[in-house]
C-alpha atoms as a PDB file:
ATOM      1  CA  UNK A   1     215.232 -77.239 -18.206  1.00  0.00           C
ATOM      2  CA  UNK A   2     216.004 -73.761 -16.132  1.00  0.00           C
ATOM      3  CA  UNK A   3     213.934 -70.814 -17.134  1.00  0.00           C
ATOM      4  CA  UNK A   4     215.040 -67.516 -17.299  1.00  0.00           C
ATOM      5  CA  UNK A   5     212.894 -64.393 -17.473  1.00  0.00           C
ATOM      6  CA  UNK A   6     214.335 -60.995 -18.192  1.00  0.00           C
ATOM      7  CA  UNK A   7     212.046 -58.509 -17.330  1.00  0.00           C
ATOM      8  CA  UNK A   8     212.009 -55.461 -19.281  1.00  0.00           C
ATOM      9  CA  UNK A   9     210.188 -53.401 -22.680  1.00  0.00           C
ATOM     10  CA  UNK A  10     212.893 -54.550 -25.334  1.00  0.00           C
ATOM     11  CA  UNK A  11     213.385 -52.376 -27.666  1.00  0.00           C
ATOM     12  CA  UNK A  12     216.526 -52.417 -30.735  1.00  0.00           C
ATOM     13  CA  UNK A  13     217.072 -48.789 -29.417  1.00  0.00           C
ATOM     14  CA  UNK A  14     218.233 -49.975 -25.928  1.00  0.00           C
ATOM     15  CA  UNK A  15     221.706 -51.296 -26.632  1.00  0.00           C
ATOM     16  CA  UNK A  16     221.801 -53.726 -23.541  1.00  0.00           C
ATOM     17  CA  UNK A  17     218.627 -55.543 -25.013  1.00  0.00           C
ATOM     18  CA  UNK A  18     220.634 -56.283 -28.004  1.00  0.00           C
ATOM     19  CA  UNK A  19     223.958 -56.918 -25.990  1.00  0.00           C
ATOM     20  CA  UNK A  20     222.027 -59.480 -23.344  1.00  0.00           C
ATOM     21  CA  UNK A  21     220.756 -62.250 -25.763  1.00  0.00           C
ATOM     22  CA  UNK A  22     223.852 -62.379 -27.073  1.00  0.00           C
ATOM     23  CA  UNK A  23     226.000 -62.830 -23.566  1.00  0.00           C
ATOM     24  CA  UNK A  24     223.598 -65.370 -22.591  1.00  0.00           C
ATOM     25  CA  UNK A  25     224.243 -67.228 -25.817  1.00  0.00           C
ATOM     26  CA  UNK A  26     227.327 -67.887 -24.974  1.00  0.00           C
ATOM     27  CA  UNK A  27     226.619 -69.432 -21.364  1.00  0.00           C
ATOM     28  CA  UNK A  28     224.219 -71.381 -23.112  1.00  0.00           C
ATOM     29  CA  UNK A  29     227.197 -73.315 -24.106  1.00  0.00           C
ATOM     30  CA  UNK A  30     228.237 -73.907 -21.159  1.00  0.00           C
ATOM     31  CA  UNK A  31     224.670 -74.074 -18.863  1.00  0.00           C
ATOM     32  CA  UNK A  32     221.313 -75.590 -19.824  1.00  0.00           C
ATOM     33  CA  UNK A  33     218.630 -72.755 -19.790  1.00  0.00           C
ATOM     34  CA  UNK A  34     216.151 -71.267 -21.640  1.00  0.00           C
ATOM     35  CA  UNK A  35     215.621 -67.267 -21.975  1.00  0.00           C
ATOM     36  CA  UNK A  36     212.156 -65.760 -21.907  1.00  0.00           C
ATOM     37  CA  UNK A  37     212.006 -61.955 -22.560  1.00  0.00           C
ATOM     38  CA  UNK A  38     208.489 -60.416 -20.260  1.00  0.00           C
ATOM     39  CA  UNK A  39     207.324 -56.758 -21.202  1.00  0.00           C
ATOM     40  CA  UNK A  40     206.721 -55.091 -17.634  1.00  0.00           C
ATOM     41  CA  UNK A  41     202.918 -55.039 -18.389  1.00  0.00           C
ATOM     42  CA  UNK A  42     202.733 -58.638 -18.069  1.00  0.00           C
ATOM     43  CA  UNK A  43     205.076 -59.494 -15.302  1.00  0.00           C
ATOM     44  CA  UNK A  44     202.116 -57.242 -12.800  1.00  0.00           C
ATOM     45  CA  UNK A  45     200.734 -60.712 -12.100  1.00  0.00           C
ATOM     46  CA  UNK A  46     202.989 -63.001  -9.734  1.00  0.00           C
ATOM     47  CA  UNK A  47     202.280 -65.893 -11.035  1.00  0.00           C
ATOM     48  CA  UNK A  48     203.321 -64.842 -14.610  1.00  0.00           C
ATOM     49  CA  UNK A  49     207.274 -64.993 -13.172  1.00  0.00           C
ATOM     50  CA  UNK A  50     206.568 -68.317 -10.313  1.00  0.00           C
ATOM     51  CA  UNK A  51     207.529 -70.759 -13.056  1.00  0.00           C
ATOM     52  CA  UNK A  52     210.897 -69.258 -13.807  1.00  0.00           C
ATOM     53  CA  UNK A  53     214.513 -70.111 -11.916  1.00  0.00           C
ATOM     54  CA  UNK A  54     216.144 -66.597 -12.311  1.00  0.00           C
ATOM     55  CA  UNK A  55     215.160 -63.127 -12.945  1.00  0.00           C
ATOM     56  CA  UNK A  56     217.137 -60.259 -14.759  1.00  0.00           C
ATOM     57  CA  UNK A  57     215.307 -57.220 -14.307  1.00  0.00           C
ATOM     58  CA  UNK A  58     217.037 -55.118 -17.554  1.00  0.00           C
ATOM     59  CA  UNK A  59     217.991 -51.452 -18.204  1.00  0.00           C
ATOM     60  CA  UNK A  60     215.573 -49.630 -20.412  1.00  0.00           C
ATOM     61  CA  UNK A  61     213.728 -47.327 -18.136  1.00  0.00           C
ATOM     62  CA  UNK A  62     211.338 -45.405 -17.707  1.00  0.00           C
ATOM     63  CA  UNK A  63     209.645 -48.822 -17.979  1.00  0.00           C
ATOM     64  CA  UNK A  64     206.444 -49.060 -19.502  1.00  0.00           C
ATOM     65  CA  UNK A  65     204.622 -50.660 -16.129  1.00  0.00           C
ATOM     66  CA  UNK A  66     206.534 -49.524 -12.949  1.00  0.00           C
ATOM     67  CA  UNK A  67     203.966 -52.170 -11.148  1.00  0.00           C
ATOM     68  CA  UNK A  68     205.396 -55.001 -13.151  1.00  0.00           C
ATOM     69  CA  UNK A  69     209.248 -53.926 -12.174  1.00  0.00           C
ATOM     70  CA  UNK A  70     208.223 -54.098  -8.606  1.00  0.00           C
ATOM     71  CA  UNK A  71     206.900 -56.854  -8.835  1.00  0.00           C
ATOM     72  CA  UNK A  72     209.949 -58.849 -10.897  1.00  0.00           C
ATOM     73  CA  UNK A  73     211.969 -57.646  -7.813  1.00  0.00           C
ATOM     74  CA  UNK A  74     209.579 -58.641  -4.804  1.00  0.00           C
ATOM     75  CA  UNK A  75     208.907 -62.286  -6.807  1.00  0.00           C
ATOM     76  CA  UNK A  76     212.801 -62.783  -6.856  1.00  0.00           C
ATOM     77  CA  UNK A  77     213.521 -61.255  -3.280  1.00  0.00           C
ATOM     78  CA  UNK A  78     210.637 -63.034  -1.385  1.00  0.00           C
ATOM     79  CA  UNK A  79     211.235 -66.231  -3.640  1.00  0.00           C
ATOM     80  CA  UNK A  80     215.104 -66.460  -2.968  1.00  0.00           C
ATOM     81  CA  UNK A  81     214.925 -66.494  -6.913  1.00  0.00           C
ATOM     82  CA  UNK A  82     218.461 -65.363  -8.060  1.00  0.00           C
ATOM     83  CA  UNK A  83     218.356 -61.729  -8.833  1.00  0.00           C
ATOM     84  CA  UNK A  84     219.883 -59.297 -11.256  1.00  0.00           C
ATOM     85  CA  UNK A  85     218.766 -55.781 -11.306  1.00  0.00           C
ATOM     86  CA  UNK A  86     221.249 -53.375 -13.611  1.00  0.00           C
ATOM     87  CA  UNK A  87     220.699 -49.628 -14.156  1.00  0.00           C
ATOM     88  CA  UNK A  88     217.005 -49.004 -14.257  1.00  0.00           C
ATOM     89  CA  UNK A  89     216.755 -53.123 -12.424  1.00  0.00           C
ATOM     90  CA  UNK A  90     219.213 -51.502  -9.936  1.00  0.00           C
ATOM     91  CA  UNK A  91     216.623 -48.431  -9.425  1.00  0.00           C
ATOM     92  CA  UNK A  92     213.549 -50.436  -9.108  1.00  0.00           C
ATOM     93  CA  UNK A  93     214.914 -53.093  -7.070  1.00  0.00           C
ATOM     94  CA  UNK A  94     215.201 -50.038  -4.396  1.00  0.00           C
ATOM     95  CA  UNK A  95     212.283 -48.548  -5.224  1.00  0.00           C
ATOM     96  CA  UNK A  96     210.871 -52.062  -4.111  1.00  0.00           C
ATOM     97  CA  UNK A  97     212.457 -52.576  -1.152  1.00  0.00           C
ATOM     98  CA  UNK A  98     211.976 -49.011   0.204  1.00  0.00           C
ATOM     99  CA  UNK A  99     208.080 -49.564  -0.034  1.00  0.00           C
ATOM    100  CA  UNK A 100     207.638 -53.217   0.938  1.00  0.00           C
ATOM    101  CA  UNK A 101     209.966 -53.757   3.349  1.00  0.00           C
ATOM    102  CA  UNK A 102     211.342 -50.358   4.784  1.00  0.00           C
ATOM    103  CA  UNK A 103     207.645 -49.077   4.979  1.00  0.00           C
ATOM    104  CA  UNK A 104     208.588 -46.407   2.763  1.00  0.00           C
ATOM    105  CA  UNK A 105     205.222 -46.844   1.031  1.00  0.00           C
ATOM    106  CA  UNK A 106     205.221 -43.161  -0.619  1.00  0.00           C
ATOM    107  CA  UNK A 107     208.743 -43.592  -2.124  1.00  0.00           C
ATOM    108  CA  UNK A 108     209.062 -42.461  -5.657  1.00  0.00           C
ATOM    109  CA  UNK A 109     211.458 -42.587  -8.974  1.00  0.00           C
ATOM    110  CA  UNK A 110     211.948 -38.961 -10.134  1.00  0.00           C
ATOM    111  CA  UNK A 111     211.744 -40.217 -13.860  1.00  0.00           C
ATOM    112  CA  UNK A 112     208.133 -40.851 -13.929  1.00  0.00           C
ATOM    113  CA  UNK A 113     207.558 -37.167 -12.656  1.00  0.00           C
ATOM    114  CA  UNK A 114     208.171 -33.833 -10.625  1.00  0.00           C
ATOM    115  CA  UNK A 115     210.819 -34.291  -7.990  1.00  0.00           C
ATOM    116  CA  UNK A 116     209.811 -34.079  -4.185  1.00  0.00           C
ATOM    117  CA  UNK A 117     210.670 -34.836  -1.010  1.00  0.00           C
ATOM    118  CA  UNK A 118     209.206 -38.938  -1.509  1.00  0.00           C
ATOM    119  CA  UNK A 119     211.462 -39.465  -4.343  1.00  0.00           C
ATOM    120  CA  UNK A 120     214.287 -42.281  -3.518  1.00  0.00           C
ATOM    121  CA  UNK A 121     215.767 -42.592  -7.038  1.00  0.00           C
ATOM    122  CA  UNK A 122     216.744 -39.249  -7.953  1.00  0.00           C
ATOM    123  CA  UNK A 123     218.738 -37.616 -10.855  1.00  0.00           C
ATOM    124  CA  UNK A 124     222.437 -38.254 -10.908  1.00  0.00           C
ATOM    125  CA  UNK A 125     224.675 -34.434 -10.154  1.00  0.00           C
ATOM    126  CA  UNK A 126     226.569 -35.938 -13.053  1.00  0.00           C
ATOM    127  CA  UNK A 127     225.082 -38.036 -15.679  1.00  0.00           C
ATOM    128  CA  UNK A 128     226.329 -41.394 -15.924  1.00  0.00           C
ATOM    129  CA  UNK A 129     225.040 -42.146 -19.328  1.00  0.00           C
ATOM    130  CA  UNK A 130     228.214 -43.391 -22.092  1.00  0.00           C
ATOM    131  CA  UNK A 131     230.592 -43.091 -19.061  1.00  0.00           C
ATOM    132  CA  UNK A 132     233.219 -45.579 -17.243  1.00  0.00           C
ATOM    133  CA  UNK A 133     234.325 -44.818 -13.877  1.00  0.00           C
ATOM    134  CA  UNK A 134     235.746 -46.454 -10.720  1.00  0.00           C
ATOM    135  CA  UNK A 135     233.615 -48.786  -7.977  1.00  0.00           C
ATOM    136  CA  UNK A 136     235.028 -49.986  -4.772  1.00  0.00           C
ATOM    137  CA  UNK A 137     233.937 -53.153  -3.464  1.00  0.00           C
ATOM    138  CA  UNK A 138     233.406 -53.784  -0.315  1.00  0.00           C
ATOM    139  CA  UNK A 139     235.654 -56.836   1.490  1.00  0.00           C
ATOM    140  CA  UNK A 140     233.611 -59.959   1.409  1.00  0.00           C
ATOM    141  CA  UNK A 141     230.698 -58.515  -0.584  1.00  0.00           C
ATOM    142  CA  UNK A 142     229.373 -61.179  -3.201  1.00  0.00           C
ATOM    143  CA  UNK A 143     230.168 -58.103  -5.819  1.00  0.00           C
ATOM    144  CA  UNK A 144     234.095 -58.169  -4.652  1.00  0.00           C
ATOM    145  CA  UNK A 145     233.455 -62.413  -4.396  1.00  0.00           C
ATOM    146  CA  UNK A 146     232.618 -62.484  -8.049  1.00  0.00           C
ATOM    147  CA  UNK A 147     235.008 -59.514  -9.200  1.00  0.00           C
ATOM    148  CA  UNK A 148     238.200 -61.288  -7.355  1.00  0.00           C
ATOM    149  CA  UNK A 149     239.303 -57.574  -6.680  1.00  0.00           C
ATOM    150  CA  UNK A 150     238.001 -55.044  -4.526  1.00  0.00           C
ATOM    151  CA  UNK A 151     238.377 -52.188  -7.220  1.00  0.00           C
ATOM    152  CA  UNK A 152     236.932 -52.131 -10.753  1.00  0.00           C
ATOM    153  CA  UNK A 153     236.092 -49.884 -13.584  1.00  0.00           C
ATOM    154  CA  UNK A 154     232.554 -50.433 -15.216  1.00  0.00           C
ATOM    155  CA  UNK A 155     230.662 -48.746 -17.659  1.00  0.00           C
ATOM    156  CA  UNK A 156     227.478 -47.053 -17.579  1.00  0.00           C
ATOM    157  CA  UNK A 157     224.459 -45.888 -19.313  1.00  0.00           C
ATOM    158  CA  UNK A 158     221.767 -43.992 -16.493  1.00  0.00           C
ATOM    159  CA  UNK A 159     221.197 -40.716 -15.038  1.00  0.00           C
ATOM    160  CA  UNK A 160     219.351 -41.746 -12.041  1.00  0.00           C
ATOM    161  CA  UNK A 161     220.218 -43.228  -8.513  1.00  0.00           C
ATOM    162  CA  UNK A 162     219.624 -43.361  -4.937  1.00  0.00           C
ATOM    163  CA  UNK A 163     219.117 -40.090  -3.254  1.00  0.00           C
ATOM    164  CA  UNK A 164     221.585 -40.647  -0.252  1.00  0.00           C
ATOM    165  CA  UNK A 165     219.201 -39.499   2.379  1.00  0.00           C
ATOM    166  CA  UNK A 166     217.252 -42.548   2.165  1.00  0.00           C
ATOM    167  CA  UNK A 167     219.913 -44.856   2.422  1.00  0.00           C
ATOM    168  CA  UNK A 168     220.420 -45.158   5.912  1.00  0.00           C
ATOM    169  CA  UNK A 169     216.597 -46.761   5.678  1.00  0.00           C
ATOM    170  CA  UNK A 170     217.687 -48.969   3.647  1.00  0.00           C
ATOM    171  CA  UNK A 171     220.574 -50.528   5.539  1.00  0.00           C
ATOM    172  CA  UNK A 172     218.331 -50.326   8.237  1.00  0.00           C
ATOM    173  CA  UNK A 173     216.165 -53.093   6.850  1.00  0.00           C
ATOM    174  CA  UNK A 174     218.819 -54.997   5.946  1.00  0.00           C
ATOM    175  CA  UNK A 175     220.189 -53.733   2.320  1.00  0.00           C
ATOM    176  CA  UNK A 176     223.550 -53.921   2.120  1.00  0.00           C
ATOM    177  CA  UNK A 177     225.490 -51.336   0.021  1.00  0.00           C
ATOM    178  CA  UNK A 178     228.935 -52.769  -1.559  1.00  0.00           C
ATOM    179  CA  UNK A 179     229.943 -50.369  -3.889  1.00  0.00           C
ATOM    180  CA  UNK A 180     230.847 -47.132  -4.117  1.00  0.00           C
ATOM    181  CA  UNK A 181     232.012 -43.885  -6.185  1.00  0.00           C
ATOM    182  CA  UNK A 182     234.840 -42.074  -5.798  1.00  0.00           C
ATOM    183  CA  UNK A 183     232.799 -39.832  -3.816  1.00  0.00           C
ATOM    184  CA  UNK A 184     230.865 -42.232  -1.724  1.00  0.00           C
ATOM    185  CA  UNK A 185     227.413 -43.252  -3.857  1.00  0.00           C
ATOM    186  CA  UNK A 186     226.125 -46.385  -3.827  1.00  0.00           C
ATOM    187  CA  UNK A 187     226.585 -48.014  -7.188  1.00  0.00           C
ATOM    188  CA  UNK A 188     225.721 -52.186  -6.266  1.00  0.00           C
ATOM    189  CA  UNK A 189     223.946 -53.172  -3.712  1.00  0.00           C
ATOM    190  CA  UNK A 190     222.467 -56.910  -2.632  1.00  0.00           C
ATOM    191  CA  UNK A 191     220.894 -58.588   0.513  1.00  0.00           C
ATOM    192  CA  UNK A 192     222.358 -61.207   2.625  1.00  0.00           C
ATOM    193  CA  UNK A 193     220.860 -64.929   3.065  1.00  0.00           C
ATOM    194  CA  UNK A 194     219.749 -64.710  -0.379  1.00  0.00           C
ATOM    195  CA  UNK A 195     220.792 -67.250  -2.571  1.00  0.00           C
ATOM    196  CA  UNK A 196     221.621 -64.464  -4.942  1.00  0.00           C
ATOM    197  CA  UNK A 197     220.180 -60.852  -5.016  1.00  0.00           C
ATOM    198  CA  UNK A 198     222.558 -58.422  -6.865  1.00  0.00           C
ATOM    199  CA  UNK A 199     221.564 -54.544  -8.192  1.00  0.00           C
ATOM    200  CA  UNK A 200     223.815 -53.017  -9.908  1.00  0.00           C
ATOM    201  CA  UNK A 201     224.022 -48.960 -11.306  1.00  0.00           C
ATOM    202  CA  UNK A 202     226.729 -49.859 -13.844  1.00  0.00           C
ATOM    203  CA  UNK A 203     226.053 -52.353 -16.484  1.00  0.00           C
ATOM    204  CA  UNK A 204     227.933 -54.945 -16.776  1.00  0.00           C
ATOM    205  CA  UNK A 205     226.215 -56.384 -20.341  1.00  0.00           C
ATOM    206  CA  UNK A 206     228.197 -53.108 -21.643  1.00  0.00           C
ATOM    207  CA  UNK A 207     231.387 -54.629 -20.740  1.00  0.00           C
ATOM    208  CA  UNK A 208     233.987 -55.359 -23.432  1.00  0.00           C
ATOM    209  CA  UNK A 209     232.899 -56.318 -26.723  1.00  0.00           C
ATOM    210  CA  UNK A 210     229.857 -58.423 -25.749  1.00  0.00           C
ATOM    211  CA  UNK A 211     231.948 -61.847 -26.845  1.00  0.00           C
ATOM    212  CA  UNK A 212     233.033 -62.484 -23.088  1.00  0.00           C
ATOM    213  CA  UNK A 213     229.974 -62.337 -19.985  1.00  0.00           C
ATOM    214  CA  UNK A 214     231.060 -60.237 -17.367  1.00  0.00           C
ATOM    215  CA  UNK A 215     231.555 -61.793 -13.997  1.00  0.00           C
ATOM    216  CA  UNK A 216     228.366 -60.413 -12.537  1.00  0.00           C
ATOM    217  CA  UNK A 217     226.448 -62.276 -15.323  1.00  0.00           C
ATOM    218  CA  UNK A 218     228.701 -65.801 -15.074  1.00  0.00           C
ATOM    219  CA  UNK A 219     227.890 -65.436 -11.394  1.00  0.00           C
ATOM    220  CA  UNK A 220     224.349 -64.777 -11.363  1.00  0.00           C
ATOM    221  CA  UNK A 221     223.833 -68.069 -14.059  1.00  0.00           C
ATOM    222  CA  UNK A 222     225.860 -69.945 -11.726  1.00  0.00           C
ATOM    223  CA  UNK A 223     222.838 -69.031  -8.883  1.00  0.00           C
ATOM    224  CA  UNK A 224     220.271 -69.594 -11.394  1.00  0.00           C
ATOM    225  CA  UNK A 225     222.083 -73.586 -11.786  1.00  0.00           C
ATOM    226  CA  UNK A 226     222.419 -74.486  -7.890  1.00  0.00           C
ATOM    227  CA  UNK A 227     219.072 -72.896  -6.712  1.00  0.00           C
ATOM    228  CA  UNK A 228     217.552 -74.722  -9.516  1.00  0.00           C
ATOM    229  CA  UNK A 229     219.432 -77.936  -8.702  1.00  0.00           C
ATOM    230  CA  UNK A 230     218.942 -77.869  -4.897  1.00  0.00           C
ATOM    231  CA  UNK A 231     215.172 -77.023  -5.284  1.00  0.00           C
ATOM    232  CA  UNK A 232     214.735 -80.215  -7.833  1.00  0.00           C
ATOM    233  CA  UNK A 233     217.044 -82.478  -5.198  1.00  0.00           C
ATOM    234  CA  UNK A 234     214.372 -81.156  -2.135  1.00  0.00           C
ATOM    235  CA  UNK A 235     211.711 -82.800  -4.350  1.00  0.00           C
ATOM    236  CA  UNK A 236     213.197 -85.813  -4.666  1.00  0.00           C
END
């Protein structure tokens, strides 16, 4: 049986923790998996995620452990466990990266306090929070793979993102940034050679009327089933 583990503090007041469990019941249908939910206190110790095919780290930020959000992301990323970061997952998942692989060890989420020159995730010019808007997706990106079109509309629910003067860093170290505003900022990002690693700012468990997964979601299950299966056939 796959394992699942989405990694965030649910609450009834987040409306993507109500919204997820009910998308995934519907590709339970059609996949074989089972869904674990993991407060961000307990996923601090590696070995509390190792067991698990796929990891969804979920809006609902300012987490209660930002420890245990780094460490859903660096599990999945170092793991080549198929990833899903959205909103405050998308944050993290930088906020990750920039200190464990881009030496960036003093980088910083202005949500959890004063703004300075460290922080990487910074607050949005305009809030995105109850808003739809416009992405671009870049040719041959696995967003624009799994969207069929290299334009969509999505909607959001943050006020946070990646302060553009770090991004270059990022790309650097082999980030890849395949989505954009209107005006140029990064809303998805993922990383190359990965079986799947996706981070998105929009959220695509707001999409519709929850009855239908969104594409990003369908794609990333998909991952979870033939990473699964190939590590299982390697055993053999």
């Amino acid at each position: 049986m796959r394992t699942i583990a989405l990694v965030g503090d649910r609450s009834p007041a987040v409306r993507a923790h109500t919204r997820i469990p009910a998308l995934l019941d519907v590709l339970r249908d059609e996949e074989d998996f089972d869904v674990f939910w993991m407060p961000t206190p307990d996923a601090e110790d590696p070995e509390a995620l190792a067991g698990y095919d796929g990891i969804w780290l979920v809006p609902g930020s300012p987490y209660r452990s930002v420890p245990g959000a780094l460490t859903a992301a660096r599990v999945a990323r170092t793991g080549n466990k198929p990833f899903l970061g959205t909103c405050g997952g998308f944050q993290h998942a930088m906020l990750e990266f920039a200190r464990d692989v881009c030496g960036f060890t003093e980088a910083q989420h202005a949500e959890y306090g004063a703004a300075g020159d460290d922080d990487l995730i910074v607050e949005l010019t305009c809030s995105l929070v109850g808003h739809e808007a416009a992405v671009d997706l870049a040719p041959g990106s696995l967003i624009e793979r799994l969207l069929g079109t290299s334009r969509t509309v999505e909607r959001y629910h943050c006020g946070y993102g990646l302060d553009p003067s770090h991004q270059a860093l990022l790309a650097e170290h082999g980030m890849l940034f395949t989505g954009h505003d209107e005006s140029g900022e990064v809303r998805v990002a993922e990383l190359p050679g990965h079986p799947f690693f996706l981070a998105t700012l929009f959220q695509p468990e707001l999409a519709g009327d929850g009855s239908d997964p969104h594409p990003v979601i369908r794609g990333w299950i998909a991952a979870v089933r033939q990473a699964s299966s190939s590590l299982r056939t390697s055993m053999v």
